[in-house]
C-alpha atoms as a PDB file:
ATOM      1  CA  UNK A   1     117.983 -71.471   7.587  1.00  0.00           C
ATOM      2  CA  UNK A   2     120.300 -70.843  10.823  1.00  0.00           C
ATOM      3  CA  UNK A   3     123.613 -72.118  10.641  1.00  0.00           C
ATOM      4  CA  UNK A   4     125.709 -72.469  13.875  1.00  0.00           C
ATOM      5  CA  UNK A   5     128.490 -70.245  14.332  1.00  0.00           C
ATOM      6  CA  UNK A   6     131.558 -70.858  16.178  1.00  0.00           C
ATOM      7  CA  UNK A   7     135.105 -70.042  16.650  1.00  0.00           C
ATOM      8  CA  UNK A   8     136.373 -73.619  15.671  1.00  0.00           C
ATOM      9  CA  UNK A   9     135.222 -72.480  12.142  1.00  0.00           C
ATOM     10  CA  UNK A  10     131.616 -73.864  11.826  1.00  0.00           C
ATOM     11  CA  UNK A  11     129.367 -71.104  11.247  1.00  0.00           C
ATOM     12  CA  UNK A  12     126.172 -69.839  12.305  1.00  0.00           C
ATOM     13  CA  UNK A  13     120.061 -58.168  13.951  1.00  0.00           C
ATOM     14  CA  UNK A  14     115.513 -61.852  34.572  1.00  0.00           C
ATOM     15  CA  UNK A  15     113.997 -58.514  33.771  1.00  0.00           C
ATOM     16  CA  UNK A  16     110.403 -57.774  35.394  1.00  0.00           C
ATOM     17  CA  UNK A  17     108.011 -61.303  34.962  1.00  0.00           C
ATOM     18  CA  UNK A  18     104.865 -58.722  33.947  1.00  0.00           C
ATOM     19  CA  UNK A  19     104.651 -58.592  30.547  1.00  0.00           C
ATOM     20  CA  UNK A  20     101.966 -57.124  27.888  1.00  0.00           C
ATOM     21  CA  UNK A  21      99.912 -60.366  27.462  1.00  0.00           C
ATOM     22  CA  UNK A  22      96.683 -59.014  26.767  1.00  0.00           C
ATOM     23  CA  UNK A  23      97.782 -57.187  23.927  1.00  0.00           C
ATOM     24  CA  UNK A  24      99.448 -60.242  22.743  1.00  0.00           C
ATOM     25  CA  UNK A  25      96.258 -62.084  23.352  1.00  0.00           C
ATOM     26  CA  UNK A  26      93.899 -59.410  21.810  1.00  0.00           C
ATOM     27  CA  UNK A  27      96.024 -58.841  18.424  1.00  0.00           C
ATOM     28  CA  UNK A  28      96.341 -62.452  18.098  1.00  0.00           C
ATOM     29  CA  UNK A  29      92.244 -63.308  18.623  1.00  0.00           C
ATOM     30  CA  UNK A  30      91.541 -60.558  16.382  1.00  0.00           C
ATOM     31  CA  UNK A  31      94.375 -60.595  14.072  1.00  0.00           C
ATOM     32  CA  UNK A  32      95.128 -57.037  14.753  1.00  0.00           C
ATOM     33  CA  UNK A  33      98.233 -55.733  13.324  1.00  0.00           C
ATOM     34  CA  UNK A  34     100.926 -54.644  15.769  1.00  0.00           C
ATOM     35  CA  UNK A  35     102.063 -52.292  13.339  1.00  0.00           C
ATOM     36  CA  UNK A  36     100.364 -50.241  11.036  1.00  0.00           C
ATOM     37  CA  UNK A  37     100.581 -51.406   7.229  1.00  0.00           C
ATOM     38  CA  UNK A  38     102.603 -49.148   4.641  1.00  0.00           C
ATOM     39  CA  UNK A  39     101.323 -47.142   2.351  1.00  0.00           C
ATOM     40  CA  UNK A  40     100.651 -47.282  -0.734  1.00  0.00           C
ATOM     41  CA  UNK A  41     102.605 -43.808  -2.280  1.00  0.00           C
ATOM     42  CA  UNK A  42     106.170 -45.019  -2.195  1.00  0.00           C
ATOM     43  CA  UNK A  43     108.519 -47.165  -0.348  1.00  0.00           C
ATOM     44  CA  UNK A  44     110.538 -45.907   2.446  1.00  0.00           C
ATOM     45  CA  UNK A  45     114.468 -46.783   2.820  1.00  0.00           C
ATOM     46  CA  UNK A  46     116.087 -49.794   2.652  1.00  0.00           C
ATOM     47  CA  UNK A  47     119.526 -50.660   4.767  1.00  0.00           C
ATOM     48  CA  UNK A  48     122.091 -52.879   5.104  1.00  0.00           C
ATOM     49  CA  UNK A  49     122.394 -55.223   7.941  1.00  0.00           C
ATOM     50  CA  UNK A  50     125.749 -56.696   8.531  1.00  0.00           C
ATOM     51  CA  UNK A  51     126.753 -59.961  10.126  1.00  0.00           C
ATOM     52  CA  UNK A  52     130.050 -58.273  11.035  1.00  0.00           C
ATOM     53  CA  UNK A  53     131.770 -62.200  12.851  1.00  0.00           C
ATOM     54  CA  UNK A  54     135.141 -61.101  12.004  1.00  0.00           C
ATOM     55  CA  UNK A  55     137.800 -59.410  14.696  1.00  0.00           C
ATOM     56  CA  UNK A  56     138.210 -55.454  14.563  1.00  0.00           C
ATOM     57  CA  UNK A  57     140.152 -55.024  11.576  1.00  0.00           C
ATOM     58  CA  UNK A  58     140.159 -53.963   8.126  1.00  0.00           C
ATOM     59  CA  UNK A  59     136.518 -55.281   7.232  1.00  0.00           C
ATOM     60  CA  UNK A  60     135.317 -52.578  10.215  1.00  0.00           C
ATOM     61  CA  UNK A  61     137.422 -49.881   8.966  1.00  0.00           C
ATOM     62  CA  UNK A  62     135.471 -50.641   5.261  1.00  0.00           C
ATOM     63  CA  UNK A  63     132.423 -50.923   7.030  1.00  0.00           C
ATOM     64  CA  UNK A  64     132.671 -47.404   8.545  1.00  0.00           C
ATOM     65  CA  UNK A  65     134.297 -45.304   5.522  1.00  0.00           C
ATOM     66  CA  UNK A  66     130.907 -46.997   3.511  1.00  0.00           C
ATOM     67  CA  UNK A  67     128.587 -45.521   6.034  1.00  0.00           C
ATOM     68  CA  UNK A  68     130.334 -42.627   5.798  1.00  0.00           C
ATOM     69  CA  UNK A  69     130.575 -42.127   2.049  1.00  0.00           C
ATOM     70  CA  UNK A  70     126.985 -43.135   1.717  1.00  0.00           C
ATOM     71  CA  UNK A  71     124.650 -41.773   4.372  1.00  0.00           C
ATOM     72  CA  UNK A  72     121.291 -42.688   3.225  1.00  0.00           C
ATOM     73  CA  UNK A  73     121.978 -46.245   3.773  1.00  0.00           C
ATOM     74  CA  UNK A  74     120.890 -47.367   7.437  1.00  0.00           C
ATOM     75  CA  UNK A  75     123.848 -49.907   8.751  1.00  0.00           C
ATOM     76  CA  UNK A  76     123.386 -52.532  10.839  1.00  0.00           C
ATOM     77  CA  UNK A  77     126.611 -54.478  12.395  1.00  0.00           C
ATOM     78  CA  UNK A  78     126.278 -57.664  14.251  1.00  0.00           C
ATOM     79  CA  UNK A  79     129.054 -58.180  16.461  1.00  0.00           C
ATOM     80  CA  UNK A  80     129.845 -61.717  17.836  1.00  0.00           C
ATOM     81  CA  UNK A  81     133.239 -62.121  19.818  1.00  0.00           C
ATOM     82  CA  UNK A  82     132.736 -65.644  20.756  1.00  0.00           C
ATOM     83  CA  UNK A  83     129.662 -67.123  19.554  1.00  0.00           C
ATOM     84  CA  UNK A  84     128.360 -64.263  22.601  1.00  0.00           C
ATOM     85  CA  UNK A  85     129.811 -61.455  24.319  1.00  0.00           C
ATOM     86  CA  UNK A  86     132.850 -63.818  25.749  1.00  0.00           C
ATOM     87  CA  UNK A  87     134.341 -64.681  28.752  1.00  0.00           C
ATOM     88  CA  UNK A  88     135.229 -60.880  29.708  1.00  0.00           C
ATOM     89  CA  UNK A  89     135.286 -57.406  27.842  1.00  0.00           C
ATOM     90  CA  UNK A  90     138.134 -57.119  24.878  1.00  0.00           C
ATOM     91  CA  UNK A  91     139.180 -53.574  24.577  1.00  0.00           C
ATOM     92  CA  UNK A  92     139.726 -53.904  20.838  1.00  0.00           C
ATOM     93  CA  UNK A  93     136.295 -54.673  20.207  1.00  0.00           C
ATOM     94  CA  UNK A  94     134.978 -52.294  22.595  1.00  0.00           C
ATOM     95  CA  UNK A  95     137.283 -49.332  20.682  1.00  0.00           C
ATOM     96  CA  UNK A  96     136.234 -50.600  17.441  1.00  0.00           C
ATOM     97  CA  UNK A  97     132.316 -50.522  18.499  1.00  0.00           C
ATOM     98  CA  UNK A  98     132.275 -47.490  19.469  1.00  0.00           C
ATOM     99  CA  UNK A  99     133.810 -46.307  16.263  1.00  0.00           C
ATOM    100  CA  UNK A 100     131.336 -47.813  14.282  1.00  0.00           C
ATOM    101  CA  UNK A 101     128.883 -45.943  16.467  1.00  0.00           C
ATOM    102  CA  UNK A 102     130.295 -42.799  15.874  1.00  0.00           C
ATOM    103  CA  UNK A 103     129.585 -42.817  12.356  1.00  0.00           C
ATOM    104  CA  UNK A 104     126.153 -43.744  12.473  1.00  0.00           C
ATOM    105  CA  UNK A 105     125.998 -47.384  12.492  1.00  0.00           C
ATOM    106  CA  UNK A 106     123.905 -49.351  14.713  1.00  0.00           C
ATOM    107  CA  UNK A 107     125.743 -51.729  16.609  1.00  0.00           C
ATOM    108  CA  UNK A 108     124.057 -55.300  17.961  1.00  0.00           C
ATOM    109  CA  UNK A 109     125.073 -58.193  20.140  1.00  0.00           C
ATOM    110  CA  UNK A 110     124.940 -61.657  18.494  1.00  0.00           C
ATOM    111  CA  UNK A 111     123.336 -64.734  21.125  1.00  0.00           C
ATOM    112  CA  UNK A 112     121.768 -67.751  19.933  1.00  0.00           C
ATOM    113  CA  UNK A 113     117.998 -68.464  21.794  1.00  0.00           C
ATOM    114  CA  UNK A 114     117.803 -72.289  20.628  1.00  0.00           C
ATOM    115  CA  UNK A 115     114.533 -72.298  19.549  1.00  0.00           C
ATOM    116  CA  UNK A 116     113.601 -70.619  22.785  1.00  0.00           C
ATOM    117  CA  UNK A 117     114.979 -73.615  24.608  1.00  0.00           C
ATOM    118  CA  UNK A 118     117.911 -71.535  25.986  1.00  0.00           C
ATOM    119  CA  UNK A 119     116.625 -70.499  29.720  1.00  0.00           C
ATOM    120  CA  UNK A 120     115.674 -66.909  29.497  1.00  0.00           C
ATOM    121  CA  UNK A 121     117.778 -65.704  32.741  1.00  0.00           C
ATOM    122  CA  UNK A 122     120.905 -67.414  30.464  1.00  0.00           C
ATOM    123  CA  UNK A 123     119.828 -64.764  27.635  1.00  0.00           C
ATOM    124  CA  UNK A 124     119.416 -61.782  29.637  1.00  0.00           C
ATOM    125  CA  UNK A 125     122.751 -62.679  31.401  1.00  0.00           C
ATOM    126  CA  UNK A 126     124.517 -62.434  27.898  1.00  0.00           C
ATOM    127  CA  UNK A 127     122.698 -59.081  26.768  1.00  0.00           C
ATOM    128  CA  UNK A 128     123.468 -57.268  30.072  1.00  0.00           C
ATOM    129  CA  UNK A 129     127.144 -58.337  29.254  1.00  0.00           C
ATOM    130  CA  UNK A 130     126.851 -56.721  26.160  1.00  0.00           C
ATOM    131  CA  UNK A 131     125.281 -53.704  27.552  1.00  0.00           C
ATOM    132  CA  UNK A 132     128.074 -53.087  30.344  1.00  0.00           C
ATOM    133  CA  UNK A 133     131.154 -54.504  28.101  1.00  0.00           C
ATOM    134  CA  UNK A 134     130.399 -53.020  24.871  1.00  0.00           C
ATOM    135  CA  UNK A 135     127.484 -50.210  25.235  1.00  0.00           C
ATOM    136  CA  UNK A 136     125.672 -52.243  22.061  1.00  0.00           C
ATOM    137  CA  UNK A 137     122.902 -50.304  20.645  1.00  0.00           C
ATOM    138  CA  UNK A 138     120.424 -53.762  20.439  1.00  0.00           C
ATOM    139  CA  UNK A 139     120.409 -57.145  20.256  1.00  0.00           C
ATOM    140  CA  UNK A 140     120.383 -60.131  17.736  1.00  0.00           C
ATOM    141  CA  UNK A 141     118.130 -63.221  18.294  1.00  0.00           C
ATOM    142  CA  UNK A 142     119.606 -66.308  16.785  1.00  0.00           C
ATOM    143  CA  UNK A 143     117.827 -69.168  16.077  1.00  0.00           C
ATOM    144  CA  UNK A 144     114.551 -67.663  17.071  1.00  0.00           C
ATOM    145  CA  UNK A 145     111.891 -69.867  17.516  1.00  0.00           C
ATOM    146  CA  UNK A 146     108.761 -69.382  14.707  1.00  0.00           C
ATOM    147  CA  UNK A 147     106.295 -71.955  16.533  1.00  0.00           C
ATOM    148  CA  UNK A 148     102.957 -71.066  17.552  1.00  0.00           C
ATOM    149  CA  UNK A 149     103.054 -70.151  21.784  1.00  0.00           C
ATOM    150  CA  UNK A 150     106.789 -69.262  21.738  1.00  0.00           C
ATOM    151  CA  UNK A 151     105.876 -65.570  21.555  1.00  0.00           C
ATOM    152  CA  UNK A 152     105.999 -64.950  25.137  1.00  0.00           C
ATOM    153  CA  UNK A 153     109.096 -65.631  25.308  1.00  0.00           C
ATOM    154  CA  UNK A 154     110.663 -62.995  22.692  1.00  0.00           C
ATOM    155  CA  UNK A 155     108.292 -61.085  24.022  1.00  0.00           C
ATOM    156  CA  UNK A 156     110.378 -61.199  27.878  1.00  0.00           C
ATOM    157  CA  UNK A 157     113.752 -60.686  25.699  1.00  0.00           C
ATOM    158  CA  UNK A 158     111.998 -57.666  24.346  1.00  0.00           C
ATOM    159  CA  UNK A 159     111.181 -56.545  27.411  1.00  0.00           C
ATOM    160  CA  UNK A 160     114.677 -56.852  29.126  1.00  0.00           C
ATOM    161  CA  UNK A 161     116.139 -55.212  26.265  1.00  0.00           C
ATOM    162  CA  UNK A 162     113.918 -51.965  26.453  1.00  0.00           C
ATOM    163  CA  UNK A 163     115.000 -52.111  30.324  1.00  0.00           C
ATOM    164  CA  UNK A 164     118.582 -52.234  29.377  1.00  0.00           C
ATOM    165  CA  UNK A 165     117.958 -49.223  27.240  1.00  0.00           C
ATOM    166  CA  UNK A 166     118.197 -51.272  23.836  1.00  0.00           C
ATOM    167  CA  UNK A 167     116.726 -49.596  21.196  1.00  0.00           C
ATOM    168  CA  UNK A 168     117.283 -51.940  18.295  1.00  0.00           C
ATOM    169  CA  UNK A 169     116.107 -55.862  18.267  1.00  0.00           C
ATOM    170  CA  UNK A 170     116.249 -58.037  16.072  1.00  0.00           C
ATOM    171  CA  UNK A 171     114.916 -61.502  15.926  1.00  0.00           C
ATOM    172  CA  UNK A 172     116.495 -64.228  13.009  1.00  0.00           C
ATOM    173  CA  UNK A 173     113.708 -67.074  12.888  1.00  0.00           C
ATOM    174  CA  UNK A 174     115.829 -67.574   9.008  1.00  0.00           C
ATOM    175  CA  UNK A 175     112.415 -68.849   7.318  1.00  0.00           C
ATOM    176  CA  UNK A 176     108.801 -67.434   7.672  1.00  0.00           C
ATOM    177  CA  UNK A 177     106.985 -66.453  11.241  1.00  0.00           C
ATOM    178  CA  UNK A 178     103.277 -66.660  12.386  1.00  0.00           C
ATOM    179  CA  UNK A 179     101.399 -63.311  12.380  1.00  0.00           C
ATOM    180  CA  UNK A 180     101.106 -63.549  15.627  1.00  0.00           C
ATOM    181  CA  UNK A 181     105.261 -62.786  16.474  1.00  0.00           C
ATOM    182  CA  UNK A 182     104.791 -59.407  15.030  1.00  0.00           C
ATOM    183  CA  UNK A 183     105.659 -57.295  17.558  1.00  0.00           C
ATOM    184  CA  UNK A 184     107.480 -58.939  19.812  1.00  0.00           C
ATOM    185  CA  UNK A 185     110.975 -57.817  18.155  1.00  0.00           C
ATOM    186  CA  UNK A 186     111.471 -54.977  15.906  1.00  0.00           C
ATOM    187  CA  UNK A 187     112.504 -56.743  12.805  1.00  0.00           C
ATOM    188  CA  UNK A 188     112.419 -60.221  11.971  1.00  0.00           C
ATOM    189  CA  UNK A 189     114.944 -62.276   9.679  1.00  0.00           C
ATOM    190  CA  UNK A 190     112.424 -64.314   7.335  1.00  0.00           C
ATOM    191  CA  UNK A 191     115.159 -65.189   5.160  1.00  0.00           C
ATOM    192  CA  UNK A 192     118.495 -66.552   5.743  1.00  0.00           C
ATOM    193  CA  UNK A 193     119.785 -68.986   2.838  1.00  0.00           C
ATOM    194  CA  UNK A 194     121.658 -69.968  -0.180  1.00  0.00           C
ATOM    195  CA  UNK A 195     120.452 -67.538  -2.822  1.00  0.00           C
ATOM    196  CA  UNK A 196     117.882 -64.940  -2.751  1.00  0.00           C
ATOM    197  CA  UNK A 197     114.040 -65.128  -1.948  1.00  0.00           C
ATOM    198  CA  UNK A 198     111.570 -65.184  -4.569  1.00  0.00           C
ATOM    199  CA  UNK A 199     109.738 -62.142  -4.428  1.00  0.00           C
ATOM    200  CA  UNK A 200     106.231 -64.055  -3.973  1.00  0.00           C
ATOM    201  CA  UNK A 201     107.509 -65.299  -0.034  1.00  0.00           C
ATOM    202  CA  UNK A 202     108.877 -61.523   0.719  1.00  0.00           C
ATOM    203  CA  UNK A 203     105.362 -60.033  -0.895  1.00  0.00           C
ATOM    204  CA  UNK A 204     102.937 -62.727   0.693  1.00  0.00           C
ATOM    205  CA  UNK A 205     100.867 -61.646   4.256  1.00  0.00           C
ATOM    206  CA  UNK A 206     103.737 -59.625   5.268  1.00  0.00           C
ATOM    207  CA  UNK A 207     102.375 -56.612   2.737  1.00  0.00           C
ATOM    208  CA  UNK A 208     100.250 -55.865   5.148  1.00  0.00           C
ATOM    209  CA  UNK A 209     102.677 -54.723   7.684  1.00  0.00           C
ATOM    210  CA  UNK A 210     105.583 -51.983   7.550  1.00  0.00           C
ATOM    211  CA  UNK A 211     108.163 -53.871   5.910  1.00  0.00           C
ATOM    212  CA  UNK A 212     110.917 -52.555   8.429  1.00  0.00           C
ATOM    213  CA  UNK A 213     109.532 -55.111  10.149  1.00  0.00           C
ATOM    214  CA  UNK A 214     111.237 -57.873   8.378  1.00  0.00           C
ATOM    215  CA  UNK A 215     114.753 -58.866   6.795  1.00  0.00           C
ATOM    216  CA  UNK A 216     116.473 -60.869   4.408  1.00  0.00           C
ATOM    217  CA  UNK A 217     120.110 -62.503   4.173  1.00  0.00           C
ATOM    218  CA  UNK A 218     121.719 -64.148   1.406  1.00  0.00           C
ATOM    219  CA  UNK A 219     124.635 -66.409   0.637  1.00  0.00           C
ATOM    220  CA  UNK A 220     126.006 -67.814  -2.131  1.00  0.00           C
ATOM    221  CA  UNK A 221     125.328 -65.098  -4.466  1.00  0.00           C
ATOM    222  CA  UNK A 222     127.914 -64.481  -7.146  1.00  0.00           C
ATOM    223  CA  UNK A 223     127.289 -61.288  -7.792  1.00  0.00           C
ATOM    224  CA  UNK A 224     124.415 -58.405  -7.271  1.00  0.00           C
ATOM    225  CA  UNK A 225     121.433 -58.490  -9.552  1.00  0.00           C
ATOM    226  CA  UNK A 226     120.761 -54.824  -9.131  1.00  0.00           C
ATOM    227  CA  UNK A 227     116.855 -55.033 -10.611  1.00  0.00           C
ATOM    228  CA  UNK A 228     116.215 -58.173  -8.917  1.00  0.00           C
ATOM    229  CA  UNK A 229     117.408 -56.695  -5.478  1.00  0.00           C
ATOM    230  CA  UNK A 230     115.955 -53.780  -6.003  1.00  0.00           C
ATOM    231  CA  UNK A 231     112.306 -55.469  -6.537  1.00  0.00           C
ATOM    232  CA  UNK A 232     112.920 -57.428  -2.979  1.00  0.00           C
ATOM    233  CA  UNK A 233     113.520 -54.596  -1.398  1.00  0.00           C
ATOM    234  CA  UNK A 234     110.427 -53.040  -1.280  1.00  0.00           C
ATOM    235  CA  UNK A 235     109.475 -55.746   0.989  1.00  0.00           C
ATOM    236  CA  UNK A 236     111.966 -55.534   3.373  1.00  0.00           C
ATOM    237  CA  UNK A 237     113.967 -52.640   5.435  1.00  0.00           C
ATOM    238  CA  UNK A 238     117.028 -54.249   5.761  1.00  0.00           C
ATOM    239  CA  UNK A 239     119.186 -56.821   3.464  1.00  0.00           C
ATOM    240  CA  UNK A 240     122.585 -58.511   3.113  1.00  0.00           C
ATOM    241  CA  UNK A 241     123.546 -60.338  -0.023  1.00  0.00           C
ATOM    242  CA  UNK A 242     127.181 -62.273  -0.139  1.00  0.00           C
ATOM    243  CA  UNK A 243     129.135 -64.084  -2.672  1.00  0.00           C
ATOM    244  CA  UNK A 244     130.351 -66.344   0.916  1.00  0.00           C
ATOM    245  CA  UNK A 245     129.272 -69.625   0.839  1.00  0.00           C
ATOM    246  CA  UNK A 246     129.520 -72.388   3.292  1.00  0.00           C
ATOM    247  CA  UNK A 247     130.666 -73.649   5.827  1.00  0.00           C
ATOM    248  CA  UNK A 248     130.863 -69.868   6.916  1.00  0.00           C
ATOM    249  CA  UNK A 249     129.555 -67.298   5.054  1.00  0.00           C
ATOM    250  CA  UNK A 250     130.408 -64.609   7.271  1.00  0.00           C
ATOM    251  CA  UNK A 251     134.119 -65.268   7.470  1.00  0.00           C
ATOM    252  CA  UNK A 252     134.472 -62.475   4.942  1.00  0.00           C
ATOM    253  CA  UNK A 253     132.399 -59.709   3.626  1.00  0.00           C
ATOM    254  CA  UNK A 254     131.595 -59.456   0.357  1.00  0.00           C
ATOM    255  CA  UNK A 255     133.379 -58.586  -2.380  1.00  0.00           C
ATOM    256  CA  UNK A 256     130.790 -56.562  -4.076  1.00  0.00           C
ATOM    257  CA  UNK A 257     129.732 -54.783  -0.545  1.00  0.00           C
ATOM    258  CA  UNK A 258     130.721 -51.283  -1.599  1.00  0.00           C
ATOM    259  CA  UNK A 259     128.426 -51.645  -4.667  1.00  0.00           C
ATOM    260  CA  UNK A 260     125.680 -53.558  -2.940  1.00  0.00           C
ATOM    261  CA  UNK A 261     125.883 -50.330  -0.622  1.00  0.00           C
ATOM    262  CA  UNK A 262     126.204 -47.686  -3.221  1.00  0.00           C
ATOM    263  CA  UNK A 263     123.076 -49.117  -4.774  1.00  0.00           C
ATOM    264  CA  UNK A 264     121.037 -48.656  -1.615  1.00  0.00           C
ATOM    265  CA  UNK A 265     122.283 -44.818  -1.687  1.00  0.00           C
ATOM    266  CA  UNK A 266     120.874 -44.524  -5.056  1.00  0.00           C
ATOM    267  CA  UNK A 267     118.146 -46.335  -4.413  1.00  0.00           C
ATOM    268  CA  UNK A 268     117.076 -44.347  -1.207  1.00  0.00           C
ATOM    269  CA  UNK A 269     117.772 -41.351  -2.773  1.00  0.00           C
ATOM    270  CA  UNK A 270     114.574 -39.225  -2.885  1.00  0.00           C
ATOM    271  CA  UNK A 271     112.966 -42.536  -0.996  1.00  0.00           C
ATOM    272  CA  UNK A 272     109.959 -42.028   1.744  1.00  0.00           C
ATOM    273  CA  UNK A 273     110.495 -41.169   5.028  1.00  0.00           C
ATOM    274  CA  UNK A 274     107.745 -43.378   7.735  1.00  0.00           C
ATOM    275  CA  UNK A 275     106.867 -41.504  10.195  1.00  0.00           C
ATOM    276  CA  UNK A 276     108.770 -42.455  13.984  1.00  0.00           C
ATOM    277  CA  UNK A 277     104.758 -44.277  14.922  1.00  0.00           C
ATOM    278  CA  UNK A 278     105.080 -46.593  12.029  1.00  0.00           C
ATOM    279  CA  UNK A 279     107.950 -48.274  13.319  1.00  0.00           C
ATOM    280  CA  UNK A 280     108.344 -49.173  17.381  1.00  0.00           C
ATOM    281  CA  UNK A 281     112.059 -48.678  16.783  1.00  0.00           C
ATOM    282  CA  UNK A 282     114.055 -46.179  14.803  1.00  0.00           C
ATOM    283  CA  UNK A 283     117.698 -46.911  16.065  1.00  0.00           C
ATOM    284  CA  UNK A 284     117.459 -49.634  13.387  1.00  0.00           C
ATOM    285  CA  UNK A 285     117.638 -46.591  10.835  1.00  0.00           C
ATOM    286  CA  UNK A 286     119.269 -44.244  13.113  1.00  0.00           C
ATOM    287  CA  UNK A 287     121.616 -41.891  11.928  1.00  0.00           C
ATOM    288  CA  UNK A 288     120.129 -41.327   7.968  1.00  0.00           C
ATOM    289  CA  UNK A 289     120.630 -37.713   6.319  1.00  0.00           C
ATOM    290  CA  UNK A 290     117.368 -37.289   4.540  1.00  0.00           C
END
């Protein structure tokens, strides 16, 4: 579940046309996964991915003194100025990037794909703006498609965000995804709702891939079930969990962030370490003291 974001207070991780398509013909015939599945002696660790829609403030200053104070926890921020980059660069946000970047958090630019009816040269436009306004680490797909045949598509994005030097993308389809989009982003949001997952959903087909490769966001949550979150994370790499409901759940963070984030830290203490080949992209867990 996507809901649209924008500043009026309704809410919502043209490069080269050659593109990998027989690999994303072959592992589709054959089923092959694009990456290889975990295994079976531990979990590796789990981080926190952020929809940060707020302007530079306070909430970043919290944001950066919990990555600092707990440095096992991989942080992902999604930035949105204006449901996109905006109309030009704002130095505040620009400043307050790059301080978030300077403790260790991966920073991402927020655009919305429609389904993959938003033109891809429309898309590329908004994450070069990114790129030369804000010096973003990635990229967040909103509203990503999850139909069958739309994976060429992500797959361009992909593409144009390697070229810009991107090395963190992240697709939110909000529900489930056909094996077949594996691969075409780093990480995929397959849950974006009003409570938490069950944990049969998180541990169906997608066991069979490195969970890194998929997400989860919650809203509506009154307050942190630490055994419960800790059993859905070790099927995904990254999570969020607010007490924000609608009509905007990311107009605030959450008032139990610091011990949703503390918990990770415990939780990743002594936690597995994937090898870089697991995982097409490490930014997403850049900066971790192990």
């Amino acid at each position: 579940m996507t809901i649209p974001y924008d500043f009026s207070g309704i809410f919502h991780c043209n490069t080269a046309s050659y593109l990998p398509t027989f690999v994303l013909i072959f592992s589709a015939a054959v089923n092959l996964p694009l990456h290889p599945a975990p295994s079976t002696d531990g979990h590796p660790k789990v981080g926190v991915i952020i929809p940060l829609y707020i302007y530079p403030g306070e909430a970043w200053t919290r944001i950066a003194a919990l990555r600092t104070a707990n440095p096992m926890v991989p942080m992902v921020a999604i930035v949105n100025p204006a449901n996109g980059p905006g109309s030009g660069p704002d130095p505040k946000y620009a400043a307050a990037i790059s301080d978030l970047q300077e403790t260790g958090v991966t920073v991402i630019g927020y655009v919305h794909t429609v389904y993959a009816a938003k033109a891809l040269s429309v898309v590329e436009s908004v994450m070069s703006q990114y790129n030369d306004w804000y010096g973003v680490d990635g990229i967040f797909l909103d509203e990503m498609s999850s139909a069958p045949a739309n994976e060429r598509y992500y797959l361009t994005l992909k593409a144009h965000a390697d070229l810009l030097g991107f090395t963190c993308t992240i697709g939110n389809p909000g529900t489930d995804i056909p094996r077949t989009y594996v691969g075409t982003v780093d990480t995929f949001v397959i849950h974006e709702g009003h409570g938490l997952p069950d944990e049969s959903f998180l541990a169906g087909w997608h066991s069979s891939y490195d969970k890194r490769n998929f997400a989860m966001i919650a809203y509506g949550v009154p307050s942190i079930d630490a055994a419960r979150l800790s059993t859905l994370s070790a099927h995904v790499g990254h999570v969020y969990v607010t007490n924000e409901g609608t009509p905007n759940p990311y107009a605030a963070l959450p008032r139990y962030l610091s011990s949703l984030v503390e918990g990770l830290q415990s939780n990743n203490t002594g936690a597995l370490v994937r090898p870089a080949q697991d995982h097409p992209s490490e930014e997403c867990f850049r900066g971790v003291i192990y």
